[in-house]
C-alpha atoms as a PDB file:
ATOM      1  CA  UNK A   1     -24.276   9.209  12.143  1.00  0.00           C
ATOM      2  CA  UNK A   2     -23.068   6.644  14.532  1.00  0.00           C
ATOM      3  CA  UNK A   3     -19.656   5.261  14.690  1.00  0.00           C
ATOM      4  CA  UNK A   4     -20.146   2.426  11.701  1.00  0.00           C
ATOM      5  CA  UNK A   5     -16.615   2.323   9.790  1.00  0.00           C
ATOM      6  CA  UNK A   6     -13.633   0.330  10.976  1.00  0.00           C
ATOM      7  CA  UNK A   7     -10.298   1.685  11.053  1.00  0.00           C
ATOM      8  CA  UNK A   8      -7.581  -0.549   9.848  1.00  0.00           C
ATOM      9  CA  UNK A   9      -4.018   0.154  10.229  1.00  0.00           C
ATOM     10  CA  UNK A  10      -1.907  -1.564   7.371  1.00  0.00           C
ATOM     11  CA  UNK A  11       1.649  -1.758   7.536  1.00  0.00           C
ATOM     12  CA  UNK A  12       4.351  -3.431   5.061  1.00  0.00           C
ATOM     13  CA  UNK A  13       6.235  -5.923   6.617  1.00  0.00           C
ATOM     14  CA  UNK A  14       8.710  -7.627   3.856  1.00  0.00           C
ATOM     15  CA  UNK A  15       8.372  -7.479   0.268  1.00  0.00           C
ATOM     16  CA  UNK A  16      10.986  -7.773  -2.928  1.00  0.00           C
ATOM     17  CA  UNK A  17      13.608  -9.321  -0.751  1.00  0.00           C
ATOM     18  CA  UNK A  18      13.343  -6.866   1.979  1.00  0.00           C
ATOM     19  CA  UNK A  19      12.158  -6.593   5.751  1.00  0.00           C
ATOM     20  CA  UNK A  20      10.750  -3.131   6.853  1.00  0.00           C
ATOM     21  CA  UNK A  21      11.995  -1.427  10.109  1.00  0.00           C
ATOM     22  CA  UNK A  22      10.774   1.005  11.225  1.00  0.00           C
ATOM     23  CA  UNK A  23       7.093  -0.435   8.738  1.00  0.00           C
ATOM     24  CA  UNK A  24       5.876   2.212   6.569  1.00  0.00           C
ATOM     25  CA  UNK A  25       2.576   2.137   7.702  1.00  0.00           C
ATOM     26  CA  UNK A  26      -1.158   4.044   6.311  1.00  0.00           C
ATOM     27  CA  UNK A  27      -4.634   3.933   8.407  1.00  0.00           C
ATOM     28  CA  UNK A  28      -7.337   3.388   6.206  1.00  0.00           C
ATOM     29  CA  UNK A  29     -11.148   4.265   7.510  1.00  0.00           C
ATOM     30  CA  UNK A  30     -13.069   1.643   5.739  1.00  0.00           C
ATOM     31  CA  UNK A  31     -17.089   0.916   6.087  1.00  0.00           C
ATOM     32  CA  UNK A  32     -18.512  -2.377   6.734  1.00  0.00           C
ATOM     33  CA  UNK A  33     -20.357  -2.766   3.564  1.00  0.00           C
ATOM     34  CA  UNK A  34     -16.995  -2.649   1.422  1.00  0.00           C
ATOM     35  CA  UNK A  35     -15.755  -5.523  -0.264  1.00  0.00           C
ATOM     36  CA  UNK A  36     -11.895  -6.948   0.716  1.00  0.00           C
ATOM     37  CA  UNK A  37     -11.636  -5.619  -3.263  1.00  0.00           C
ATOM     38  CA  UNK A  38     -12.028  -2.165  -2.407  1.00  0.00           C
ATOM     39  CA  UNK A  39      -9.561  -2.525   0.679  1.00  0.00           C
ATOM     40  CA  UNK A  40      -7.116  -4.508  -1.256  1.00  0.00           C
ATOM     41  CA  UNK A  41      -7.353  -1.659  -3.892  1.00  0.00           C
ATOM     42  CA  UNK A  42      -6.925   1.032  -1.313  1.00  0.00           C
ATOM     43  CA  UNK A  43      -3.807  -0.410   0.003  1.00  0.00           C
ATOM     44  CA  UNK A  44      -2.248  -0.612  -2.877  1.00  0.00           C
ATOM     45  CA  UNK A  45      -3.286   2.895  -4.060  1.00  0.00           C
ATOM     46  CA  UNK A  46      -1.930   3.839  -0.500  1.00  0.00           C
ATOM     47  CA  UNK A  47       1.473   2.279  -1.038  1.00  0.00           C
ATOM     48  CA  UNK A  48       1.969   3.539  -4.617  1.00  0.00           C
ATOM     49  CA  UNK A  49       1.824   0.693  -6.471  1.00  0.00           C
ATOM     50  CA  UNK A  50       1.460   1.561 -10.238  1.00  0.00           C
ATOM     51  CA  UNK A  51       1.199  -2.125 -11.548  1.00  0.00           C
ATOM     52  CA  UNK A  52      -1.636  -3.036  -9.769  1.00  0.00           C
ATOM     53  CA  UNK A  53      -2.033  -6.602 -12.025  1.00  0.00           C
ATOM     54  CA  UNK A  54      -0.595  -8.164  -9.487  1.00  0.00           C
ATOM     55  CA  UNK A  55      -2.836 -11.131  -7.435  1.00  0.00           C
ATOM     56  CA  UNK A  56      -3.378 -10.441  -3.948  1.00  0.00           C
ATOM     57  CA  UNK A  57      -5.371 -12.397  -0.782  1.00  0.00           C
ATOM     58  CA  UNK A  58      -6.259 -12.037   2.760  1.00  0.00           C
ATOM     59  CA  UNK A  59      -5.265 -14.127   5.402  1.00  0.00           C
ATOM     60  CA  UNK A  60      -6.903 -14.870   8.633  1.00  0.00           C
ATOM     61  CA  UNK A  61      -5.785 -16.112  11.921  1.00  0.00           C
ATOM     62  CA  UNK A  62      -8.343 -19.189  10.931  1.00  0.00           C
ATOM     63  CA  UNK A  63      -6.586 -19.787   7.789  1.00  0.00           C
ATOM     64  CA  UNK A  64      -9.265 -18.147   6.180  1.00  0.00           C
ATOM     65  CA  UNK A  65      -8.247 -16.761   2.649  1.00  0.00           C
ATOM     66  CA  UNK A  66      -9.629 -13.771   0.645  1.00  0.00           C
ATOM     67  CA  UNK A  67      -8.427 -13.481  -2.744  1.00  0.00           C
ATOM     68  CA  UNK A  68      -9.693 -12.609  -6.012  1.00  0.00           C
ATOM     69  CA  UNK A  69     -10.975 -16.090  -7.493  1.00  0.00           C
ATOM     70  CA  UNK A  70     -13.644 -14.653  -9.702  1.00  0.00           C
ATOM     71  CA  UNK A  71     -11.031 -13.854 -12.331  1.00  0.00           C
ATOM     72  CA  UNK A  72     -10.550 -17.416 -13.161  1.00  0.00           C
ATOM     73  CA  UNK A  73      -6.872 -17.908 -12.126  1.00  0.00           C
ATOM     74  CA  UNK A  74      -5.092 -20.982 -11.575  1.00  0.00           C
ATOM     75  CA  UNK A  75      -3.265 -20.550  -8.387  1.00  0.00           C
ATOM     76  CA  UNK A  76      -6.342 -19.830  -6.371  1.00  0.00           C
ATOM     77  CA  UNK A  77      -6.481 -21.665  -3.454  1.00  0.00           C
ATOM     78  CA  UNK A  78      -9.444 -23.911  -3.213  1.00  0.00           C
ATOM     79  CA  UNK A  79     -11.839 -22.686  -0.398  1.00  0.00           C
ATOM     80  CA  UNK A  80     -10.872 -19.267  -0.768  1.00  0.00           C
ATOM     81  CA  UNK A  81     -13.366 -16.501  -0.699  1.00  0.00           C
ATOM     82  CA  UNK A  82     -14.237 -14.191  -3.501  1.00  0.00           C
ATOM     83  CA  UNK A  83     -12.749 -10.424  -2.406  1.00  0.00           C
ATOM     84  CA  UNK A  84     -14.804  -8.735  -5.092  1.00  0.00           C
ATOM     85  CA  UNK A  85     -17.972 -10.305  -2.934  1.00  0.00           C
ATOM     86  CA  UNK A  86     -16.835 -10.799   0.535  1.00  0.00           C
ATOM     87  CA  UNK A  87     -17.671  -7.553   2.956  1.00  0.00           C
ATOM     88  CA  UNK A  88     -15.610  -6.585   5.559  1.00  0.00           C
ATOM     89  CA  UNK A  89     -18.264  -6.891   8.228  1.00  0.00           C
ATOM     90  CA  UNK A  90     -16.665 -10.244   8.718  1.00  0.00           C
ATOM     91  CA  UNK A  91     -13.871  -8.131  10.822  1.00  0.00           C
ATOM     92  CA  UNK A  92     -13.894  -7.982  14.175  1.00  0.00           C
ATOM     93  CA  UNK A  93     -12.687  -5.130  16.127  1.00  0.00           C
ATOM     94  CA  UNK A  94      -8.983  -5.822  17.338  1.00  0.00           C
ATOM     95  CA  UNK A  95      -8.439  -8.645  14.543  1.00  0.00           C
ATOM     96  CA  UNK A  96      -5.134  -8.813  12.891  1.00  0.00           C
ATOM     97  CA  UNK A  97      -4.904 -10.202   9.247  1.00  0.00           C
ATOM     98  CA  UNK A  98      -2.718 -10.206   6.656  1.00  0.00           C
ATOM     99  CA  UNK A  99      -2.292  -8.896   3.572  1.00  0.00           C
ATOM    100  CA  UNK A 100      -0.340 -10.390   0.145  1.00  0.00           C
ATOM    101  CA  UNK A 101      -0.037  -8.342  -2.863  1.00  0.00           C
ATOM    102  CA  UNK A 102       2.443  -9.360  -5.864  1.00  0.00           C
ATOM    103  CA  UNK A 103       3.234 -13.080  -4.917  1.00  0.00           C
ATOM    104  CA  UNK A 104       6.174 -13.114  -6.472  1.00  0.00           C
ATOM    105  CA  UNK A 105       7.817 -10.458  -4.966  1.00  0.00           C
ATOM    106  CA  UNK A 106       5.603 -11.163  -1.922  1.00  0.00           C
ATOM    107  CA  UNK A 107       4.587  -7.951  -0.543  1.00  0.00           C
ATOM    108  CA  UNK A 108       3.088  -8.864   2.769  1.00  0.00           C
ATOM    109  CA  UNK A 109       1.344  -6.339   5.443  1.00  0.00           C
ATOM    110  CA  UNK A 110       0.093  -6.499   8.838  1.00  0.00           C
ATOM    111  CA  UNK A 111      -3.484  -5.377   9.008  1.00  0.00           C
ATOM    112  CA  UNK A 112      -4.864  -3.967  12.364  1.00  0.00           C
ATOM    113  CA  UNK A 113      -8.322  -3.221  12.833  1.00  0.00           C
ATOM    114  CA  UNK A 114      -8.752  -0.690  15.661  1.00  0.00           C
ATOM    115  CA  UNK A 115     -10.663  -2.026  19.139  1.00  0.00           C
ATOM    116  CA  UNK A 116     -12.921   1.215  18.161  1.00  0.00           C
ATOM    117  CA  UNK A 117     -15.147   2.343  14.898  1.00  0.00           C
ATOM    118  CA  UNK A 118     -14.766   5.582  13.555  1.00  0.00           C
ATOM    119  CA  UNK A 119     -17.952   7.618  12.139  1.00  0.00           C
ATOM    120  CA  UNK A 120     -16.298   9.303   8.919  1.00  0.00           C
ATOM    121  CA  UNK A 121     -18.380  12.682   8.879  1.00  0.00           C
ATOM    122  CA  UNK A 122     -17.700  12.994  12.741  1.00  0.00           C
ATOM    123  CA  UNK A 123     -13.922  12.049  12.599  1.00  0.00           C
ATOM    124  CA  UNK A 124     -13.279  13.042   8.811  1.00  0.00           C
ATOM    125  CA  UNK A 125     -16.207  15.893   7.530  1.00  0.00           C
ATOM    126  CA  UNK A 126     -17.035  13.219   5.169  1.00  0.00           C
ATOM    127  CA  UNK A 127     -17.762   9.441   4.108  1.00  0.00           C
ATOM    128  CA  UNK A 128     -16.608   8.706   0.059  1.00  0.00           C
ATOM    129  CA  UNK A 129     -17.666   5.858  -1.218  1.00  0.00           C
ATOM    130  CA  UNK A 130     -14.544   3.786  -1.522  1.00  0.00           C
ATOM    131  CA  UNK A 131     -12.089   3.101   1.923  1.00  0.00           C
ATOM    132  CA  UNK A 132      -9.442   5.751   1.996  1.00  0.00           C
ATOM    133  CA  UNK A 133      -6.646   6.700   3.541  1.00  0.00           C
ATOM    134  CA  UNK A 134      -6.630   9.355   6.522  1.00  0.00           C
ATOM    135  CA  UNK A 135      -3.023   8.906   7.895  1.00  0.00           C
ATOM    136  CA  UNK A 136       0.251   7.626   7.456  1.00  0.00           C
ATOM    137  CA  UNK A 137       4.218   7.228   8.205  1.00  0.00           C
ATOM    138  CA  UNK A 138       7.158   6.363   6.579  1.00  0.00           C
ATOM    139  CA  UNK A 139       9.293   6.153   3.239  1.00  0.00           C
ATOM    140  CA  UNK A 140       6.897   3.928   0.431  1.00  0.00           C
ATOM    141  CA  UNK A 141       9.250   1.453  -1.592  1.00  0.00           C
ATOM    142  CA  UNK A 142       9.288   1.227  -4.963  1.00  0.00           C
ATOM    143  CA  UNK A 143       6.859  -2.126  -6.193  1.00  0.00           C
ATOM    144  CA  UNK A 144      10.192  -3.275  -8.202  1.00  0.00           C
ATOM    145  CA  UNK A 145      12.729  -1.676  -5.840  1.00  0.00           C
ATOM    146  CA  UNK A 146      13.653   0.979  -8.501  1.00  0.00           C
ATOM    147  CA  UNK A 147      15.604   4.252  -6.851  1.00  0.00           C
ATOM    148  CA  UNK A 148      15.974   6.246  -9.842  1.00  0.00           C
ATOM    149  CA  UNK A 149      13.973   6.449 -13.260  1.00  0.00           C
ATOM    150  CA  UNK A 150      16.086   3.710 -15.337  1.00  0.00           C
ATOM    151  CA  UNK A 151      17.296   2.065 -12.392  1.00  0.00           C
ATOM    152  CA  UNK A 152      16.065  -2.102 -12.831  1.00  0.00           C
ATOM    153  CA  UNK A 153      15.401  -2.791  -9.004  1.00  0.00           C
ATOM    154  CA  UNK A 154      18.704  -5.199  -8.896  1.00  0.00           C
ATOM    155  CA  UNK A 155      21.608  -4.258  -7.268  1.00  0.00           C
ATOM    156  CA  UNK A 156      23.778  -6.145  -8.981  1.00  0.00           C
ATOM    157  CA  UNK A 157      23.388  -4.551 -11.944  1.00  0.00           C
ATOM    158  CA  UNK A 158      25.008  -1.465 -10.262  1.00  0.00           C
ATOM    159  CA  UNK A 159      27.807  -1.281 -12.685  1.00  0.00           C
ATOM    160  CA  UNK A 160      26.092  -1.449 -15.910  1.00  0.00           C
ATOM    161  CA  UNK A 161      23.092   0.812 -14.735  1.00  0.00           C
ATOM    162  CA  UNK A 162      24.890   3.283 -12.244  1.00  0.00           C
ATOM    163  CA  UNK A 163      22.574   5.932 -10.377  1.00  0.00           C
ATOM    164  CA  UNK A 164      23.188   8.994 -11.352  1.00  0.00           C
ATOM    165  CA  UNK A 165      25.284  12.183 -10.014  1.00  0.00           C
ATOM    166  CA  UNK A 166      23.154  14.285  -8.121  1.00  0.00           C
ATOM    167  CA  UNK A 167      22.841  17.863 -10.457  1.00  0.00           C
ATOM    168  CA  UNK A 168      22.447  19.738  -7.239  1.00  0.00           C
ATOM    169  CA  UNK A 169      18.684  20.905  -8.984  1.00  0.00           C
ATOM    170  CA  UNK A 170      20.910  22.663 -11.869  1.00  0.00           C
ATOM    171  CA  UNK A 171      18.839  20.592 -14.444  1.00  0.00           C
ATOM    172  CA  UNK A 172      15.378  22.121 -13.063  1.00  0.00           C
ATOM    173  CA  UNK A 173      14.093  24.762 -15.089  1.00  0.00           C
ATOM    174  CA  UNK A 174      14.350  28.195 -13.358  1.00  0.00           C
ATOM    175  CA  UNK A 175      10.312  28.286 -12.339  1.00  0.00           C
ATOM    176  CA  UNK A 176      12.317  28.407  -8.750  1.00  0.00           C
ATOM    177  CA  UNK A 177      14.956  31.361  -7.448  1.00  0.00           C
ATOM    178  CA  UNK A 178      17.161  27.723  -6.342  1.00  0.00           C
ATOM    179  CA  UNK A 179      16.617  26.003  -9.671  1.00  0.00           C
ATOM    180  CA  UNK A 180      18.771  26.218 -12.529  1.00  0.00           C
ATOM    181  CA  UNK A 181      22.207  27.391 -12.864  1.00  0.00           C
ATOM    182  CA  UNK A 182      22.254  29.293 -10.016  1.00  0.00           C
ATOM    183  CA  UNK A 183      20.999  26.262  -7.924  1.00  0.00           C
ATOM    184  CA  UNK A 184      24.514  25.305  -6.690  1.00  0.00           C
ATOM    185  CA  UNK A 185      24.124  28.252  -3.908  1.00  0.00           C
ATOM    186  CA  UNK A 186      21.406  26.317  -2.228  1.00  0.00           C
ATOM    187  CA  UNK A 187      23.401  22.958  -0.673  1.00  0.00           C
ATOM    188  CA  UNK A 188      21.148  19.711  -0.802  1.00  0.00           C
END
């Protein structure tokens, strides 16, 4: 098979009140005959975002916008393209875009496609049918900034919603010779 998928490096730039340095960044191998849908899905699934209800669009050096506009939303931008329809074959090797998921909290990514193609069975010992993810880097943050199960995502709430005391792994059960009562031998 010939060298037919892109490879697009994404990496988060800002989102929920926060700019990203070093980026936490994922390489996703993604075939021209995928829909920005599928790579907007992909992205998110890459960057561990459980509430994926969120809006999201493509932006192009152009001013081109992607987005999902077959849903019937109101803050569509008029003139923007359908993601669920548009492929990617309209990228261009070396193009930059970006990428807005959650525009509220305004999570916003550089996209990257690579000056090369990849061929997936070559490269990867296999083409799936949706993009997917074959490399990455860096610590994901949380979609609401949460640190802790309970925690809100606002740190000014510290005081009523404190993180908690680190048990040392003294809470695990003792499936592990370093969890459990005994854990306290093995320093964090």
């Amino acid at each position: 098979m010939a060298a037919t998928w892109y490879s697009i490096t994404v990496e988060v730039v800002s989102g929920h009140g926060q700019t990203f340095w070093p980026r936490p960044g994922r390489m996703i191998a993604a075939s021209r005959a995928h829909t920005f849908q599928q790579l907007a899905e992909s992205i998110d699934t890459a960057f561990a975002r459980w509430d994926p209800a969120h809006l999201h669009s493509f932006k192009f050096a152009d001013d081109t916008l992607i987005g999902p506009i077959d849903r019937g939303w109101d803050d569509t931008e008029e003139g923007t393209l359908a993601s669920s329809k548009t492929k990617l074959s309209r990228l261009k090797l070396g193009e930059q875009f970006v990428y807005e998921f959650d525009f509220g909290d305004e999570w916003l990514h550089i996209c990257t496609v690579a000056p090369k193609k990849v061929d997936p069975w070559f490269d990867f010992g296999y083409a799936p049918t949706q993009p997917f993810v074959y490399f990455g880097w860096g610590t994901i943050p949380d979609q609401y900034g949460r640190r802790w199960n309970g925690d809100d995502g606002w740190d000014e709430d510290e005081d009523e919603n404190p993180m908690p005391e680190n048990p040392h792994r003294t809470d695990l059960p003792p499936l592990m010779p370093w969890w459990g009562p005994g854990a306290d031998r093995y320093p964090d």
